[in-house]
PDB file of N, CA and C in Angstrom:
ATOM      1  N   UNK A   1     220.487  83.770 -38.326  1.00  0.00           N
ATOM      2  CA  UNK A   1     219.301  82.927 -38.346  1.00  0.00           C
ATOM      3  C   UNK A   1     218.084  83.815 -38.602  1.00  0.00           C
ATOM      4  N   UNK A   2     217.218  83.276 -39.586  1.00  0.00           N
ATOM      5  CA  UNK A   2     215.967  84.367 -39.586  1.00  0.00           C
ATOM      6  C   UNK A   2     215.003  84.107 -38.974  1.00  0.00           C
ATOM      7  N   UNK A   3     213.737  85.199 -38.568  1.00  0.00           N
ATOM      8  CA  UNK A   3     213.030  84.870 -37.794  1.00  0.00           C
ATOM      9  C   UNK A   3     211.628  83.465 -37.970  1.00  0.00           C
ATOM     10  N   UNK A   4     211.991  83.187 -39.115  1.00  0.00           N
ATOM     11  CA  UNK A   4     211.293  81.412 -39.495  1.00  0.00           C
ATOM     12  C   UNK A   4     211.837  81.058 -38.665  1.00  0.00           C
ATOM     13  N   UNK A   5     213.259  80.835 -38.964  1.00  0.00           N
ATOM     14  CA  UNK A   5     213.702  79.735 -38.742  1.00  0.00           C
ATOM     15  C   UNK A   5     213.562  79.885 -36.912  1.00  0.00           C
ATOM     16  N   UNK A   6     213.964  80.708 -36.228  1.00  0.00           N
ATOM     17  CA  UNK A   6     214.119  80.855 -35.202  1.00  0.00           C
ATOM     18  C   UNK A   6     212.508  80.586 -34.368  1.00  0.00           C
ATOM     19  N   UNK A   7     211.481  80.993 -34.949  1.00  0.00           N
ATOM     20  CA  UNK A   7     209.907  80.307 -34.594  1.00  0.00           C
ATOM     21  C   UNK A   7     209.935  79.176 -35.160  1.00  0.00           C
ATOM     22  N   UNK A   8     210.729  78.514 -36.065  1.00  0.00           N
ATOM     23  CA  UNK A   8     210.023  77.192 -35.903  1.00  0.00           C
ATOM     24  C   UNK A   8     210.432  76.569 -35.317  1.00  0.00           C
ATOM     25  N   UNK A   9     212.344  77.051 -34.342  1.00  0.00           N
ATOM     26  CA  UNK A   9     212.964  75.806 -33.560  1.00  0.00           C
ATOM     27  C   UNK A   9     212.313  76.308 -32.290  1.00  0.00           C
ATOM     28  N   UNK A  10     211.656  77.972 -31.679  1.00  0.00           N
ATOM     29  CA  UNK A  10     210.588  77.461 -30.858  1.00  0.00           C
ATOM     30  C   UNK A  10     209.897  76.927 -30.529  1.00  0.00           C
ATOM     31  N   UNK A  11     209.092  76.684 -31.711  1.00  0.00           N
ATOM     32  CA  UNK A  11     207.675  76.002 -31.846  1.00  0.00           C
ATOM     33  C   UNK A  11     208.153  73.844 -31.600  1.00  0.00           C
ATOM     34  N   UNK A  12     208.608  73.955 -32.259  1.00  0.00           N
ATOM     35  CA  UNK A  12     209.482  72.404 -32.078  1.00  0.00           C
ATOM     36  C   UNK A  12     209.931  72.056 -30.348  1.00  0.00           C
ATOM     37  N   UNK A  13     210.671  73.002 -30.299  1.00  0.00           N
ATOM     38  CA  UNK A  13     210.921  72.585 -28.745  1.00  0.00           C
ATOM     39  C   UNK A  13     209.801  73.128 -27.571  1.00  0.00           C
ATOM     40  N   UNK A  14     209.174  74.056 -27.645  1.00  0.00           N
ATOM     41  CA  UNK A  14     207.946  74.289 -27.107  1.00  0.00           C
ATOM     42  C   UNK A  14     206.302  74.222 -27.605  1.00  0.00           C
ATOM     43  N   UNK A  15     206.491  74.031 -28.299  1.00  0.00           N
ATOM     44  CA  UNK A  15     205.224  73.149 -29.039  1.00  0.00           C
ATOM     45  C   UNK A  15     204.539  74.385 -29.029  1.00  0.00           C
ATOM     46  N   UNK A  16     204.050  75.497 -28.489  1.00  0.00           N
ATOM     47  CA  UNK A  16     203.055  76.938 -28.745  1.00  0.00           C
ATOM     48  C   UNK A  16     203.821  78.055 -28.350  1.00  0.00           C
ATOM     49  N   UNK A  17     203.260  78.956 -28.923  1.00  0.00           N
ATOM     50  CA  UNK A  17     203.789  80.800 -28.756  1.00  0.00           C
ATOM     51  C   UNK A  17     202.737  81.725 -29.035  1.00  0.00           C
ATOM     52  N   UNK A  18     202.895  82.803 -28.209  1.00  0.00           N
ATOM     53  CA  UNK A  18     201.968  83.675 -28.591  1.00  0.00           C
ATOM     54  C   UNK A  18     202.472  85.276 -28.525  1.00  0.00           C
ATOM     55  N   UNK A  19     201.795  85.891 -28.821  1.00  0.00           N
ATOM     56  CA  UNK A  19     202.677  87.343 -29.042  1.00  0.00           C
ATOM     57  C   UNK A  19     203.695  88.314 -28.173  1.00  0.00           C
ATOM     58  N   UNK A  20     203.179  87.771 -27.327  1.00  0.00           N
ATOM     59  CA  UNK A  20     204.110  88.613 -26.281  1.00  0.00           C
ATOM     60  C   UNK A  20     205.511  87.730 -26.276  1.00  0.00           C
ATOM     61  N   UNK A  21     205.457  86.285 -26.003  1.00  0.00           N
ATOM     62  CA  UNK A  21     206.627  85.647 -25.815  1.00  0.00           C
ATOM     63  C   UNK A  21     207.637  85.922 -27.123  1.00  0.00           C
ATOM     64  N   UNK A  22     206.783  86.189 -28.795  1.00  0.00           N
ATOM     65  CA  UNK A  22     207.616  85.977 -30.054  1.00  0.00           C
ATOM     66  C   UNK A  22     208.300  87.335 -29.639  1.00  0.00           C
ATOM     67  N   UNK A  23     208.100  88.517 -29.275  1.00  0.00           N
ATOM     68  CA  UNK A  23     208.740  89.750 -29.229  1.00  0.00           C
ATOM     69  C   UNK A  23     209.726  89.521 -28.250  1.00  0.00           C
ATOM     70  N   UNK A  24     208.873  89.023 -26.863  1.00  0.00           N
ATOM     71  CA  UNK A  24     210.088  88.950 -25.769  1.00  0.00           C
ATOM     72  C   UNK A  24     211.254  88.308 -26.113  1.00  0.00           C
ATOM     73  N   UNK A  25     211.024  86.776 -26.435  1.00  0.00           N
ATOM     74  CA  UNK A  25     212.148  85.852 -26.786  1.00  0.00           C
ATOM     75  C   UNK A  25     213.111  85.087 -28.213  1.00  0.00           C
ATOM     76  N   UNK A  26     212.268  86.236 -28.965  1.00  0.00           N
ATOM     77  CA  UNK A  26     212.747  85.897 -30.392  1.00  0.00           C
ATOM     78  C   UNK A  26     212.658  87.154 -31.507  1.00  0.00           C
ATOM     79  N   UNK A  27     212.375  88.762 -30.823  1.00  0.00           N
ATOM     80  CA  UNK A  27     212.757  89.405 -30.956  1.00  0.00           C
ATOM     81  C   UNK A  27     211.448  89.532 -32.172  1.00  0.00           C
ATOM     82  N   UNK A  28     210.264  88.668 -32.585  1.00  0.00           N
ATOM     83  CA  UNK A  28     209.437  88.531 -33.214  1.00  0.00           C
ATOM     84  C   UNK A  28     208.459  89.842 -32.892  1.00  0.00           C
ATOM     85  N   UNK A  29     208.155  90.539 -34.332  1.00  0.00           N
ATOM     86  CA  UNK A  29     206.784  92.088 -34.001  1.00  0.00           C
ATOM     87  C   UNK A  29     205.697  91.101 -34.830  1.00  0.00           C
ATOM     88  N   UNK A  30     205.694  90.818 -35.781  1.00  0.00           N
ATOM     89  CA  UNK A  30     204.994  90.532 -36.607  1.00  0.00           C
ATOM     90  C   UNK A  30     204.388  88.891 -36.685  1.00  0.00           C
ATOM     91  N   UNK A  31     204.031  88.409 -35.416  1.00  0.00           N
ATOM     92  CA  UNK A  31     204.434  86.649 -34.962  1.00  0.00           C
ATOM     93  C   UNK A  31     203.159  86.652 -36.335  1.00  0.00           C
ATOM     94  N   UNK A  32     202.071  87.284 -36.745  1.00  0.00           N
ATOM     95  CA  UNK A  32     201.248  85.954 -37.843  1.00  0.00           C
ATOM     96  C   UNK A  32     201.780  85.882 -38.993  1.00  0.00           C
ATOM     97  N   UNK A  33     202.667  87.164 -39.401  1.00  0.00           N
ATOM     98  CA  UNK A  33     203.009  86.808 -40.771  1.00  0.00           C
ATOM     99  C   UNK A  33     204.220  86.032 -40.838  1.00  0.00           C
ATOM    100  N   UNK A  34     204.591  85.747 -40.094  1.00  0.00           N
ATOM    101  CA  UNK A  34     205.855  84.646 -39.612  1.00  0.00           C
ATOM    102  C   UNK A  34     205.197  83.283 -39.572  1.00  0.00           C
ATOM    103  N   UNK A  35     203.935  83.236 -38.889  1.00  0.00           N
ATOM    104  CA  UNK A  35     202.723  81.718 -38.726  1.00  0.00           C
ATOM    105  C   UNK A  35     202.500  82.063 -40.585  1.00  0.00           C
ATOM    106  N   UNK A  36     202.154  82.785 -40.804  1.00  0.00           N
ATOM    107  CA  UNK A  36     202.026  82.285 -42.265  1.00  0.00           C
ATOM    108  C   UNK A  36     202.700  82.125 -43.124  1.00  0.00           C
ATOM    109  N   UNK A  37     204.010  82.309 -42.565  1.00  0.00           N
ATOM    110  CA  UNK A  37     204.848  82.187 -43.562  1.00  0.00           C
ATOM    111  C   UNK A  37     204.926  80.359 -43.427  1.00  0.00           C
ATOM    112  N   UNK A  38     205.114  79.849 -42.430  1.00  0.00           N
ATOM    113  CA  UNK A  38     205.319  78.424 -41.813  1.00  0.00           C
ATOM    114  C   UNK A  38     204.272  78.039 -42.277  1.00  0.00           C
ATOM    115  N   UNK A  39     203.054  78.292 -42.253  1.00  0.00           N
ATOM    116  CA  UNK A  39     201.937  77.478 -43.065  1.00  0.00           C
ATOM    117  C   UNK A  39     202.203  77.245 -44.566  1.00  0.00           C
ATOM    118  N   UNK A  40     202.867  77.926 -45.164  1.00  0.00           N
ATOM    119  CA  UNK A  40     203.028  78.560 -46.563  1.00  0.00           C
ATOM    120  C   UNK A  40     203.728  77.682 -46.955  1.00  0.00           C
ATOM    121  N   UNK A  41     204.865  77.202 -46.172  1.00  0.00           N
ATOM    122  CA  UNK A  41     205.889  76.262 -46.317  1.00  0.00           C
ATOM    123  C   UNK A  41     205.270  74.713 -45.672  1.00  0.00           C
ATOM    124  N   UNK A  42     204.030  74.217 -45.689  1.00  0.00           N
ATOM    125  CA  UNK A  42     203.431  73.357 -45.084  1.00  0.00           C
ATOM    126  C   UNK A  42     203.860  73.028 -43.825  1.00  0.00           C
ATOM    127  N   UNK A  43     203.903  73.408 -43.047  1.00  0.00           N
ATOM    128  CA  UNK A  43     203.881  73.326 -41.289  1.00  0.00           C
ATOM    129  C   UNK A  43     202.739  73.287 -41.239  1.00  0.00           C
ATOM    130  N   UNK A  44     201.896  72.932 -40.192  1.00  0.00           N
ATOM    131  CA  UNK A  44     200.456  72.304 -39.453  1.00  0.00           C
ATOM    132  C   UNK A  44     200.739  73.068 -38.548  1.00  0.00           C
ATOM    133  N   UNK A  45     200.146  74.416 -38.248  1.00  0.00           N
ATOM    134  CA  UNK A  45     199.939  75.183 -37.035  1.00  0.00           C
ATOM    135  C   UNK A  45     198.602  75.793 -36.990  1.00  0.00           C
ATOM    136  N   UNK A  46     198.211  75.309 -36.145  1.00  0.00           N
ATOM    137  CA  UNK A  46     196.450  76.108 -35.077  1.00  0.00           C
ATOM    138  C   UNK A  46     196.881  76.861 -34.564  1.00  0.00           C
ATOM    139  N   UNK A  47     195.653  77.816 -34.930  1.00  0.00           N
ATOM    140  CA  UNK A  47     195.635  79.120 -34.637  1.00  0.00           C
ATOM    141  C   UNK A  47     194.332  78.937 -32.824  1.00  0.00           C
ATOM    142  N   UNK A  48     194.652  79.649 -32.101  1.00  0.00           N
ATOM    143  CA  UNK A  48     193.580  80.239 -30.425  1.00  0.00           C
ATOM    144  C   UNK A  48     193.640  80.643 -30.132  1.00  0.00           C
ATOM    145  N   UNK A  49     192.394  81.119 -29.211  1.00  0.00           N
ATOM    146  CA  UNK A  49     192.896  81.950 -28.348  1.00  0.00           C
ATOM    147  C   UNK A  49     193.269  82.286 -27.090  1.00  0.00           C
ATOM    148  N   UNK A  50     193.889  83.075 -26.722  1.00  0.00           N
ATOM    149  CA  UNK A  50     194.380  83.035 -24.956  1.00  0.00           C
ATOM    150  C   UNK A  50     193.913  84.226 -24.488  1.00  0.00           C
ATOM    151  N   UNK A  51     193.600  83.786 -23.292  1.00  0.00           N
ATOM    152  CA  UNK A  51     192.967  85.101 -22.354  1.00  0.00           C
ATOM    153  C   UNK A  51     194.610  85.676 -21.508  1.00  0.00           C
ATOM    154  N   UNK A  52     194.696  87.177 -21.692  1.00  0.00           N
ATOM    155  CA  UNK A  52     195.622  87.539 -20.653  1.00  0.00           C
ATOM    156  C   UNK A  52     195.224  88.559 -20.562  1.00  0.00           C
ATOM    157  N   UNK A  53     195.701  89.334 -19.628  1.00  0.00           N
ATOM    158  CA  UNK A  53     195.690  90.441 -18.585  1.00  0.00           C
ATOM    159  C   UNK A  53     196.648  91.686 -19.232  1.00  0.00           C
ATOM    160  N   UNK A  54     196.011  92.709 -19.361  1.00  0.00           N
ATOM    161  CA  UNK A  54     196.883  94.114 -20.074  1.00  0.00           C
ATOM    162  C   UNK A  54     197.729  94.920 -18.689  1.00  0.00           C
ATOM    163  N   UNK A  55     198.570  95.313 -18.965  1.00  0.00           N
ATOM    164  CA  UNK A  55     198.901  96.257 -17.648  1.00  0.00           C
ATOM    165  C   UNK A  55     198.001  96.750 -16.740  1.00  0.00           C
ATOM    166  N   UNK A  56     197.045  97.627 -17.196  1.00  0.00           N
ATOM    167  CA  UNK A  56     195.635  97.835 -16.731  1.00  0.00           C
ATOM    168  C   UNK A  56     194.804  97.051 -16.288  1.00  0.00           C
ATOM    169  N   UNK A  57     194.989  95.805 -16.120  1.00  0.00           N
ATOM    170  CA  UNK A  57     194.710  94.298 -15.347  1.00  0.00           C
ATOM    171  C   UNK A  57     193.319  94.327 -16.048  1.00  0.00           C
ATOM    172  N   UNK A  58     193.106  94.747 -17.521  1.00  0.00           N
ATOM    173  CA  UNK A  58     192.058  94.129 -18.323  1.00  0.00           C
ATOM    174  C   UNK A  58     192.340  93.062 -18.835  1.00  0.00           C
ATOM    175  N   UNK A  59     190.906  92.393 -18.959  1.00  0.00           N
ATOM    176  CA  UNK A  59     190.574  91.126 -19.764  1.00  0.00           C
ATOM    177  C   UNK A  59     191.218  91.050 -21.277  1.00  0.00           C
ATOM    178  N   UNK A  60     191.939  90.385 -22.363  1.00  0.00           N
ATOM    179  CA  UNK A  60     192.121  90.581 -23.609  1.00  0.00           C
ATOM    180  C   UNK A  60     192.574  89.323 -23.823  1.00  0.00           C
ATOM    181  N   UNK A  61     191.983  89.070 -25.206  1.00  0.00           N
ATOM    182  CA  UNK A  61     192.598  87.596 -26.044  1.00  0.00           C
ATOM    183  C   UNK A  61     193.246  88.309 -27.412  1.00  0.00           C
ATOM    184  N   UNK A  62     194.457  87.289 -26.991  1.00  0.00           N
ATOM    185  CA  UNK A  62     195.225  87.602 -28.096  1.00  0.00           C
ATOM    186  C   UNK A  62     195.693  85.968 -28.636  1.00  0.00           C
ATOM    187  N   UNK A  63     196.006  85.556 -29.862  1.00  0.00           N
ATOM    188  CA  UNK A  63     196.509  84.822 -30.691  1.00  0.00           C
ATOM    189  C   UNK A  63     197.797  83.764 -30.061  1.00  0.00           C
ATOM    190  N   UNK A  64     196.870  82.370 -29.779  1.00  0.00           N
ATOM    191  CA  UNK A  64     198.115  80.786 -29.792  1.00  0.00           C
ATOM    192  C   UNK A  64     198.443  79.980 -30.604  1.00  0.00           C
ATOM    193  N   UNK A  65     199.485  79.683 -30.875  1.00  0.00           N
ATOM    194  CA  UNK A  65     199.681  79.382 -32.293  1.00  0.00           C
ATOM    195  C   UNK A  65     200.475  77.928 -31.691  1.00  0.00           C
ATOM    196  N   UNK A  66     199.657  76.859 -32.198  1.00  0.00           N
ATOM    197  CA  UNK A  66     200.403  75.374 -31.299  1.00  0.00           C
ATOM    198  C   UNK A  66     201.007  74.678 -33.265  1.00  0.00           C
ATOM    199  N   UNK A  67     201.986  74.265 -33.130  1.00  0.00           N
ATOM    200  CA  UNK A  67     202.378  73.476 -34.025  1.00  0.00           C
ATOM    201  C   UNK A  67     201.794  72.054 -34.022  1.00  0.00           C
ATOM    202  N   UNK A  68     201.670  71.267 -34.901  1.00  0.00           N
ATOM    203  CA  UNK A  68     201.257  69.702 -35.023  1.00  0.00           C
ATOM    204  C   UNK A  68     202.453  69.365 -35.624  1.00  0.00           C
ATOM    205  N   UNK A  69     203.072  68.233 -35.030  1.00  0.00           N
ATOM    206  CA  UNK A  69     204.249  67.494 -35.920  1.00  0.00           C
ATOM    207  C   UNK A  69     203.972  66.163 -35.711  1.00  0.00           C
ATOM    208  N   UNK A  70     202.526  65.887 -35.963  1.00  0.00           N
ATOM    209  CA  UNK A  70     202.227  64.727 -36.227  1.00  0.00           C
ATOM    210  C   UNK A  70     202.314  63.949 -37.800  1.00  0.00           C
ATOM    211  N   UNK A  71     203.023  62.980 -37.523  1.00  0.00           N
ATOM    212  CA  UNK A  71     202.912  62.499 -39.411  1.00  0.00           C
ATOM    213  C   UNK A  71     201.910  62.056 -39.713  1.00  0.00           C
ATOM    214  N   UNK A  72     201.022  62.017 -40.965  1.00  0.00           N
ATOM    215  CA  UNK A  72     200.244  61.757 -40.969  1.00  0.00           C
ATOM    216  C   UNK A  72     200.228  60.070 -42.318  1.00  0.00           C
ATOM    217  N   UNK A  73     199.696  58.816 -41.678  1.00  0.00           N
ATOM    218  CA  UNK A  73     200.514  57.883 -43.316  1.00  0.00           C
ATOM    219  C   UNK A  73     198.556  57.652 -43.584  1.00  0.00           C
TER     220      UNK A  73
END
């Protein structure tokens, strides 16, 4: 399975991901060029941002990426 395919049956069954989870749980380094690849292929995904905490218990936003699988008529 490649790593599309494997973010988009994340994204489907969990509706958002963000960088730490694509590495942890899908083995994902590169989660935007993977979001762009899914945009590329017309998927509806927003891009945000999330506040989390670095080891060093600093402040940092890094990249949420929520899918829309709304139809649109």
């Amino acid at each position: 399975m490649s790593q599309k395919t494997r973010l988009l049956n994340w994204l489907i069954e969990y509706g958002e991901i963000d960088p730490l989870t694509a590495w942890q749980h899908l083995g994902i380094y590169r989660l935007g060029a993977r979001i762009h690849d899914l945009k590329r292929d017309g998927y509806r995904i927003e891009t945000g941002k999330l506040k989390v905490k670095n080891r060093w218990n600093e402040s940092c936003t890094v990249a949420n990426y929520k899918i829309n699988l709304a139809i649109e008529v």
